[in-house]
C-alpha atoms as a PDB file:
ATOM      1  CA  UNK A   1       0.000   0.000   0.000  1.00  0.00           C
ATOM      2  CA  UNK A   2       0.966   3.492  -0.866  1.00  0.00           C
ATOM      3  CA  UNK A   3      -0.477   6.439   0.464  1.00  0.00           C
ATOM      4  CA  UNK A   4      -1.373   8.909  -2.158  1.00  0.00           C
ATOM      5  CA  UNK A   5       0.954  11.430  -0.611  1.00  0.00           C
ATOM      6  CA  UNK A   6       4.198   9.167  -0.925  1.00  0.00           C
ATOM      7  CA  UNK A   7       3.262   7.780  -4.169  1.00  0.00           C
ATOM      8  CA  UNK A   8       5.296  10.401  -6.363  1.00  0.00           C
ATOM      9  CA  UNK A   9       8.723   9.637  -4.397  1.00  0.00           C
ATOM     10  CA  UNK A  10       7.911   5.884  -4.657  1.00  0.00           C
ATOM     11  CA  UNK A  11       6.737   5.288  -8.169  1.00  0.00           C
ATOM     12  CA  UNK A  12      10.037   7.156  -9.366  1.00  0.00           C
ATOM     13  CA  UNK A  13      12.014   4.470  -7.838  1.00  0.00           C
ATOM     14  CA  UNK A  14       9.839   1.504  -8.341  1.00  0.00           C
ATOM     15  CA  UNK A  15       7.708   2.208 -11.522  1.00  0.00           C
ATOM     16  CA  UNK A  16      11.017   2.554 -13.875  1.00  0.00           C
ATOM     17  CA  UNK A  17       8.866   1.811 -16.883  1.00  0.00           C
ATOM     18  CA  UNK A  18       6.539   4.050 -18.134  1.00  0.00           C
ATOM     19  CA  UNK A  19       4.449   1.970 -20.511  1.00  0.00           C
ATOM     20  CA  UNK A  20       3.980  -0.720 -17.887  1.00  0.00           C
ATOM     21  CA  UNK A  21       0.171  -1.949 -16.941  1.00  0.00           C
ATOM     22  CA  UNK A  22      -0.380  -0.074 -13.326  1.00  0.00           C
ATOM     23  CA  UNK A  23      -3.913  -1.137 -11.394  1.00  0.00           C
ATOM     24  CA  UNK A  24      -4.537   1.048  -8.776  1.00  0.00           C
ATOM     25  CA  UNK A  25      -7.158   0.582  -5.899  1.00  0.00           C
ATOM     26  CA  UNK A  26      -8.375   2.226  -2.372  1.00  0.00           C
ATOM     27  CA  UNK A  27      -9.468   0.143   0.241  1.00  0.00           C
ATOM     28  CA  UNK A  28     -13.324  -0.294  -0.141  1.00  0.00           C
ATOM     29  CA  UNK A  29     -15.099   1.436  -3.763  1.00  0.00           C
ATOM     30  CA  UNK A  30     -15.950   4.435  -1.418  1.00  0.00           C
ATOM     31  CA  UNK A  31     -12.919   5.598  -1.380  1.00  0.00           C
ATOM     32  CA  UNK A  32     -11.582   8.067  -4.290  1.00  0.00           C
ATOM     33  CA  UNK A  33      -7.807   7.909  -3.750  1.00  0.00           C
ATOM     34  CA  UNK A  34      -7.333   5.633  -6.454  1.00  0.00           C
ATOM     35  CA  UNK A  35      -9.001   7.668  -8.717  1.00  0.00           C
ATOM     36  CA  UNK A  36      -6.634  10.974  -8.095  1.00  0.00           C
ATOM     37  CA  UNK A  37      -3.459   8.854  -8.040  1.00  0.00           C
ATOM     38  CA  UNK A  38      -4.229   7.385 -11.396  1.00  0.00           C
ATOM     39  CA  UNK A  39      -4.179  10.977 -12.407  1.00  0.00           C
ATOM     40  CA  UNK A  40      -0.739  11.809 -10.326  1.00  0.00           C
ATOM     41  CA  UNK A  41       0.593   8.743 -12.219  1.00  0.00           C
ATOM     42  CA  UNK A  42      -0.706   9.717 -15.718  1.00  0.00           C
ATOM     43  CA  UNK A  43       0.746  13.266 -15.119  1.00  0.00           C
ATOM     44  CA  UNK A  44       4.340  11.723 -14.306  1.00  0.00           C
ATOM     45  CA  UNK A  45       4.236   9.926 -17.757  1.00  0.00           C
ATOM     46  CA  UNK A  46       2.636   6.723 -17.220  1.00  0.00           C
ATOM     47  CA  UNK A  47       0.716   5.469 -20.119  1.00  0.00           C
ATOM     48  CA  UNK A  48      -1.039   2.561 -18.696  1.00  0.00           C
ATOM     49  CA  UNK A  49      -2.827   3.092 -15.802  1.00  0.00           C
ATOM     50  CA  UNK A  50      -6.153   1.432 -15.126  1.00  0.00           C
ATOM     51  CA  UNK A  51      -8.135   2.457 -11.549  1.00  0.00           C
ATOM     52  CA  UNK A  52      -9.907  -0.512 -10.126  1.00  0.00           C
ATOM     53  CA  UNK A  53     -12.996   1.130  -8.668  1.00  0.00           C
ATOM     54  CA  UNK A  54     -14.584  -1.658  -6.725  1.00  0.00           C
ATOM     55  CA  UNK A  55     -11.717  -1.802  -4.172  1.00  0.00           C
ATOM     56  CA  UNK A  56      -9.202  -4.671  -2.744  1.00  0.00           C
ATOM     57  CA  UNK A  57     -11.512  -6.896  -1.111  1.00  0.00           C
ATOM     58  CA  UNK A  58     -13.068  -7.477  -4.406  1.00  0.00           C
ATOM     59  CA  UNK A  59      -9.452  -7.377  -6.401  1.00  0.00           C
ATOM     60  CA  UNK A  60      -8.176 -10.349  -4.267  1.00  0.00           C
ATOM     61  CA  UNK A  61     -11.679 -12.179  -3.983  1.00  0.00           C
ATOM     62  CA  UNK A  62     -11.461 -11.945  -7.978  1.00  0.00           C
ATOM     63  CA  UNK A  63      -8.339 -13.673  -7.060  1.00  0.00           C
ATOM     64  CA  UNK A  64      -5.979 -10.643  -8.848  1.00  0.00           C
ATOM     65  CA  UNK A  65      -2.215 -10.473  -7.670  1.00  0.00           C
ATOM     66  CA  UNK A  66      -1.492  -7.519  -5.137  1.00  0.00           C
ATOM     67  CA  UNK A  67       2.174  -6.995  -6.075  1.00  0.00           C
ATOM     68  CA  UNK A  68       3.707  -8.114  -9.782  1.00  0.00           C
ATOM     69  CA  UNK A  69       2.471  -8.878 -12.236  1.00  0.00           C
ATOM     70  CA  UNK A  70      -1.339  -9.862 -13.024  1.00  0.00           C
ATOM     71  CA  UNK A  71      -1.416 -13.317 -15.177  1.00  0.00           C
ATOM     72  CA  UNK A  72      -2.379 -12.858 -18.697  1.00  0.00           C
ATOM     73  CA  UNK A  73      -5.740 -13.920 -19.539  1.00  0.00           C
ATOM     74  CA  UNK A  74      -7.892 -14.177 -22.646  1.00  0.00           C
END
């Protein structure tokens, strides 16, 4: 977890590339951090940066990794 006001200092050093997928998500889907850091992202250059609006209890019940890479599916 990142908090939204750490998450410029931290994606320089971890995010190194820029066209890589990046799922955000808050807590519960009441929750609108996600939302403004997939804009703090997109304004740092990220190109691929998807907000996950239903929250992390429903990203890991859908059985989605929380760090890494998500598998590929078709």
């Amino acid at each position: 977890m990142v908090p939204l006001s750490d998450l410029r200092g931290r994606a320089d050093k971890a995010l190194l590339d820029k066209n890589a997928e990046i799922v955000v998500y808050c807590a519960s889907s009441s929750c609108d951090a996600a939302e403004k850091a997939c804009g703090e992202l997109t304004n740092m250059g990220y190109r691929n940066v998807k907000d996950y609006s239903e929250g992390k209890a429903d990203w890991v019940h859908a059985r989605h990794p929380i760090e890494g890479k998500a598998p590929i599916t078709s």
